[in-house]
C-alpha atoms as a PDB file:
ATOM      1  CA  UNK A   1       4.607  91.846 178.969  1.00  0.00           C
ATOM      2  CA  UNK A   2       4.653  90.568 175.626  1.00  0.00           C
ATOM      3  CA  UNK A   3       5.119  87.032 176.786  1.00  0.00           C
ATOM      4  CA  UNK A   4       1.794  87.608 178.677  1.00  0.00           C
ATOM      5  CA  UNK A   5      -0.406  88.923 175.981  1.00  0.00           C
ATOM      6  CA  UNK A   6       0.736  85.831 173.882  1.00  0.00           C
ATOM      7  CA  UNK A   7      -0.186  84.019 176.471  1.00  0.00           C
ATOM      8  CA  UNK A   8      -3.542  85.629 176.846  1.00  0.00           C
ATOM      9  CA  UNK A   9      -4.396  85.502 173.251  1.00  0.00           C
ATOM     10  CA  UNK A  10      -4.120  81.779 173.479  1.00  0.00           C
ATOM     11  CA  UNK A  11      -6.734  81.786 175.893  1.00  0.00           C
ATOM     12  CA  UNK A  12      -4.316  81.017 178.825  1.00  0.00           C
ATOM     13  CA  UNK A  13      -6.492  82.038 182.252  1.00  0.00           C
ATOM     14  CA  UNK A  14      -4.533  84.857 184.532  1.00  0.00           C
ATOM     15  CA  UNK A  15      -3.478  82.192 187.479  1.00  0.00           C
ATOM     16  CA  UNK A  16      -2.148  79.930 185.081  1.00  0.00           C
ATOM     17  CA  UNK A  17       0.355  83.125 183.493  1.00  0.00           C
ATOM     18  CA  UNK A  18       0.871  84.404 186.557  1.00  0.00           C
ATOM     19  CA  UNK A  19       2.436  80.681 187.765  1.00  0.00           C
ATOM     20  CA  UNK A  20       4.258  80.054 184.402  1.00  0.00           C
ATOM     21  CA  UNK A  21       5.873  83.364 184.271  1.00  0.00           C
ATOM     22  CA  UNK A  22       6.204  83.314 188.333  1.00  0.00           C
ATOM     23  CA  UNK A  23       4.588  86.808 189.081  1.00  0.00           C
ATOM     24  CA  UNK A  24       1.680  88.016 190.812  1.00  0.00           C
ATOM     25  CA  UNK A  25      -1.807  87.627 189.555  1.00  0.00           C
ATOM     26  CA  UNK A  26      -2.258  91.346 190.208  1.00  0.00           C
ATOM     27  CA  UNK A  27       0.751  92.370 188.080  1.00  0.00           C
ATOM     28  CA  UNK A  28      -0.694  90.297 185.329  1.00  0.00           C
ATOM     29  CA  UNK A  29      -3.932  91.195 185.718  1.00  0.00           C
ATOM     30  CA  UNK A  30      -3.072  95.204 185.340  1.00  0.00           C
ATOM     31  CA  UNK A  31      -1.234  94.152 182.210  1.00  0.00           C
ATOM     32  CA  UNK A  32      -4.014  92.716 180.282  1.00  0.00           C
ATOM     33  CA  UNK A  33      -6.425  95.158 181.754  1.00  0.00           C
ATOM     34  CA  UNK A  34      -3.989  98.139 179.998  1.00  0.00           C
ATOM     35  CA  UNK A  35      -3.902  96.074 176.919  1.00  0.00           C
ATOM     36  CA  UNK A  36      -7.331  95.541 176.962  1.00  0.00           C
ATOM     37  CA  UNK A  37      -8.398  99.104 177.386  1.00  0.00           C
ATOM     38  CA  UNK A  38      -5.519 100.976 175.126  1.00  0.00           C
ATOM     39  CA  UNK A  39      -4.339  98.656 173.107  1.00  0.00           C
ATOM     40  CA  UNK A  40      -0.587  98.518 173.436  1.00  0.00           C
ATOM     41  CA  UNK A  41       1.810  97.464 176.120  1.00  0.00           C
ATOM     42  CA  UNK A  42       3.717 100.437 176.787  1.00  0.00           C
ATOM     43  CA  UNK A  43       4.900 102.082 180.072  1.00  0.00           C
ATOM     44  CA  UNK A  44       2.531 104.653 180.510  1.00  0.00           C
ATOM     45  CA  UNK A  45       4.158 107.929 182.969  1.00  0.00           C
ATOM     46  CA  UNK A  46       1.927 108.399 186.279  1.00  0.00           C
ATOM     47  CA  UNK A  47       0.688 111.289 187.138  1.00  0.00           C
ATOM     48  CA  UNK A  48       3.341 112.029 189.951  1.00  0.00           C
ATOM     49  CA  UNK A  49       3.563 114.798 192.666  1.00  0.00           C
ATOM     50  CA  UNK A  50       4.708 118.388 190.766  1.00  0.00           C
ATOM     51  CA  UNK A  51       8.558 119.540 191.727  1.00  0.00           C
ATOM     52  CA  UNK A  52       8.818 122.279 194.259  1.00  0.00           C
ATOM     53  CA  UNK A  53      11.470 123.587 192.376  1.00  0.00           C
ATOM     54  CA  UNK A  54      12.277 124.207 188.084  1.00  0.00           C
ATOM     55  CA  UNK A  55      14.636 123.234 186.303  1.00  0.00           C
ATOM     56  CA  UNK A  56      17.140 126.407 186.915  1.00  0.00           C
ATOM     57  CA  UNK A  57      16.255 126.141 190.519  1.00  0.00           C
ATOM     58  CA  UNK A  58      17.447 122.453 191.093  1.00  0.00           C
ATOM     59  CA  UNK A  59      20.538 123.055 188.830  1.00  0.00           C
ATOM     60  CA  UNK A  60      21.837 125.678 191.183  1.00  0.00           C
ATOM     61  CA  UNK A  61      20.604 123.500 194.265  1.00  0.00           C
ATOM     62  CA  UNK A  62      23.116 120.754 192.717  1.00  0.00           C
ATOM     63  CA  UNK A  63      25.855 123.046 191.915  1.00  0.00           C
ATOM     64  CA  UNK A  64      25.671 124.131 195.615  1.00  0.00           C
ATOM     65  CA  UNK A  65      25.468 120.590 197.014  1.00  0.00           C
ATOM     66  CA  UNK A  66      28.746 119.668 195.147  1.00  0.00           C
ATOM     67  CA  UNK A  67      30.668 122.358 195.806  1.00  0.00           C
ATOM     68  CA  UNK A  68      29.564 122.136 199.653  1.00  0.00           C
ATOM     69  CA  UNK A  69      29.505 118.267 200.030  1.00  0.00           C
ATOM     70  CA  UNK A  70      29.632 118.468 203.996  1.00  0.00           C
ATOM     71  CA  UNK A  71      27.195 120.830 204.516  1.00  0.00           C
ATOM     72  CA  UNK A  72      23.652 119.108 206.718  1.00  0.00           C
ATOM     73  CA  UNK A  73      20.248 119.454 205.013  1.00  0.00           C
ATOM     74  CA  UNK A  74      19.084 122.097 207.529  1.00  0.00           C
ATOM     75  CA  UNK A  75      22.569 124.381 206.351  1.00  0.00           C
ATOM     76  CA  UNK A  76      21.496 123.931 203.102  1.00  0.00           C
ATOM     77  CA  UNK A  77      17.794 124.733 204.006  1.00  0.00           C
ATOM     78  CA  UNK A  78      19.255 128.080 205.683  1.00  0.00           C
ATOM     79  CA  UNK A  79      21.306 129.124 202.295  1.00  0.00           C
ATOM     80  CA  UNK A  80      18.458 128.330 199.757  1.00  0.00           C
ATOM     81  CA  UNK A  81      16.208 130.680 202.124  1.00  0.00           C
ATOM     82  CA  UNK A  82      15.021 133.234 199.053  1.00  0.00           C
ATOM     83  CA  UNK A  83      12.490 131.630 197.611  1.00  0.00           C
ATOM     84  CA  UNK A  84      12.101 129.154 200.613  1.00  0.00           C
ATOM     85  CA  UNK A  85      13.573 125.781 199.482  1.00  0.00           C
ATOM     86  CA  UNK A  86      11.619 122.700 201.483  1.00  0.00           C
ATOM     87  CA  UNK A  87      13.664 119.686 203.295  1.00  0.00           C
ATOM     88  CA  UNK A  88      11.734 117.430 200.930  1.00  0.00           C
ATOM     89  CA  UNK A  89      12.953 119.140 198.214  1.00  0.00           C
ATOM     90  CA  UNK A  90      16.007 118.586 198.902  1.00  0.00           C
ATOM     91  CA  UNK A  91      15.318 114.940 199.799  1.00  0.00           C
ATOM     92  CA  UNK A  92      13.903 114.182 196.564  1.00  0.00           C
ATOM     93  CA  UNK A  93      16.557 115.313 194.699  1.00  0.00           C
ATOM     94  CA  UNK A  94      18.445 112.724 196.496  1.00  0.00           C
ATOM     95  CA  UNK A  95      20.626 115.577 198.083  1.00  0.00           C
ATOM     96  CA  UNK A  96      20.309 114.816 201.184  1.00  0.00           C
ATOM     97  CA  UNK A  97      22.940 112.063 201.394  1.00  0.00           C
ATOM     98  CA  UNK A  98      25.372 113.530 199.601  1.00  0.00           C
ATOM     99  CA  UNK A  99      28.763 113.785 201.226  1.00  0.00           C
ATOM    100  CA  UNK A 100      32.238 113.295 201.157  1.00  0.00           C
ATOM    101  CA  UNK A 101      33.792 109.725 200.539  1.00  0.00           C
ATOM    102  CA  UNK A 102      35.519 108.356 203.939  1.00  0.00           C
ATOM    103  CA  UNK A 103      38.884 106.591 204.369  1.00  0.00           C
ATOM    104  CA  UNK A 104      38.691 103.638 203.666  1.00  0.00           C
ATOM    105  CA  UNK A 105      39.274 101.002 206.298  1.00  0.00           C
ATOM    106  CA  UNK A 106      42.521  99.047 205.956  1.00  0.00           C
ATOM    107  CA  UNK A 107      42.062  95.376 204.936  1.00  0.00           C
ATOM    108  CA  UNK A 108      43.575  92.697 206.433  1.00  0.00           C
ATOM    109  CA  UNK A 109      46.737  92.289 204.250  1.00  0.00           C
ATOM    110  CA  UNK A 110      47.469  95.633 205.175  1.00  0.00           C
ATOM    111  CA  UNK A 111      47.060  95.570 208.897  1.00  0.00           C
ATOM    112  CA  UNK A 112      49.629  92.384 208.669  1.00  0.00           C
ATOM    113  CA  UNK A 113      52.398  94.202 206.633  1.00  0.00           C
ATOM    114  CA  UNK A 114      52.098  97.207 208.677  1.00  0.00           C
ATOM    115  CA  UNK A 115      52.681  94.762 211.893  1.00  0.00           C
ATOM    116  CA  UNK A 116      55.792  93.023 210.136  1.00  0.00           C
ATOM    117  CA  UNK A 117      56.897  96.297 209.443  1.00  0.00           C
ATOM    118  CA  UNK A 118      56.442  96.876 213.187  1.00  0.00           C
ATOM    119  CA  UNK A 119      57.828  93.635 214.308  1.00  0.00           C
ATOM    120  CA  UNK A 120      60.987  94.124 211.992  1.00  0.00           C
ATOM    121  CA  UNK A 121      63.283  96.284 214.465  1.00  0.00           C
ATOM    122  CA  UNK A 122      62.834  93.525 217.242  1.00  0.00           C
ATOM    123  CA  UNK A 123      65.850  90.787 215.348  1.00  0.00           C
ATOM    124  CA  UNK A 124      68.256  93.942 214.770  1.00  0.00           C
ATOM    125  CA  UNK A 125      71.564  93.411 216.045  1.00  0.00           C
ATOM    126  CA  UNK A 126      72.867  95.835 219.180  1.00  0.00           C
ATOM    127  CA  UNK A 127      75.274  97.494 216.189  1.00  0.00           C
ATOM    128  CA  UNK A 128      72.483  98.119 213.820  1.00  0.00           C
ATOM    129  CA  UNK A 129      70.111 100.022 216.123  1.00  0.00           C
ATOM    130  CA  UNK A 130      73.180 102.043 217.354  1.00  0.00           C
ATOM    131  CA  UNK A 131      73.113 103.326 213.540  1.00  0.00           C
ATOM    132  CA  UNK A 132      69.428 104.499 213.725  1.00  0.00           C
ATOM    133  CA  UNK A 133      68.640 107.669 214.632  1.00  0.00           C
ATOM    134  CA  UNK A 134      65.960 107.874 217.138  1.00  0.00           C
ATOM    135  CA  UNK A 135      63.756 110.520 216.847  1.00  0.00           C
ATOM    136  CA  UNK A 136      64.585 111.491 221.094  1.00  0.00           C
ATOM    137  CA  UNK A 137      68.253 111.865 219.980  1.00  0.00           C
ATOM    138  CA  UNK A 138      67.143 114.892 217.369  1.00  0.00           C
ATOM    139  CA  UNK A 139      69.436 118.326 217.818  1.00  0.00           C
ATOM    140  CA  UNK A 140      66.558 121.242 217.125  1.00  0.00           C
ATOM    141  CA  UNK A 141      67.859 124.487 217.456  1.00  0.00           C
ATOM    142  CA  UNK A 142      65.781 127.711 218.221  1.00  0.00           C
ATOM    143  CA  UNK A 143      66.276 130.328 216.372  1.00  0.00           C
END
């Protein structure tokens, strides 16, 4: 932004900034047009959609969503019934994804050493798997 209004101020036209600074002529143009009319270059806050929900509403929502990380948007939607608590509320607190991590896949290194470890018992001698004890050849009693 402020490389822009210097840019401006030296009497630089708004295609010319826009191609130097490789952004759109709109974007540039709603920068000077703010600077022209307020005077600064600040972010100014939108005006935005009002929350369904306060403050002490959403922190409970997000205690429950942590504590219950499997639980589907519509179970959720049936527990938060009293006042009625909205799918998009819930969606734009970003809850709506939240779950529990998976297992992570096993790489490739790991595949291999599990297949070596696999693969091992094949170059035993006929003495050595005579030692092992095969899990068929288990005693269980019943009590």
């Amino acid at each position: 932004r402020q490389k822009i209004l210097k840019q401006y101020q030296k009497r630089v036209s708004q295609r010319k900034i826009a191609k130097s600074l490789k952004l759109s002529s709109f974007t540039v143009h709603n920068i000077i047009q703010r600077f022209r009319e307020s005077g600064t270059v600040s972010v100014c806050m939108g005006q935005g959609r009002k929350t369904i929900l306060d403050a002490c509403e959403l922190r409970v929502l997000r205690g429950h969503c942590i504590t219950y990380r499997n639980v589907t948007v519509m179970e959720i939607t049936t527990w938060k019934h009293n006042p009625p608590c909205h799918l998009l509320a819930i969606r734009r607190c970003r809850l709506k994804l939240y779950g529990s991590k998976k297992k992570p896949y096993l790489t490739m290194i790991q595949k291999r050493r599990r297949f070596l470890w696999a693969k091992a018992p094949l170059k035993w001698t006929v003495a050595k798997r005579k030692t092992v004890l095969w899990s068929e050849e288990l005693k269980f009693e019943v009590l």
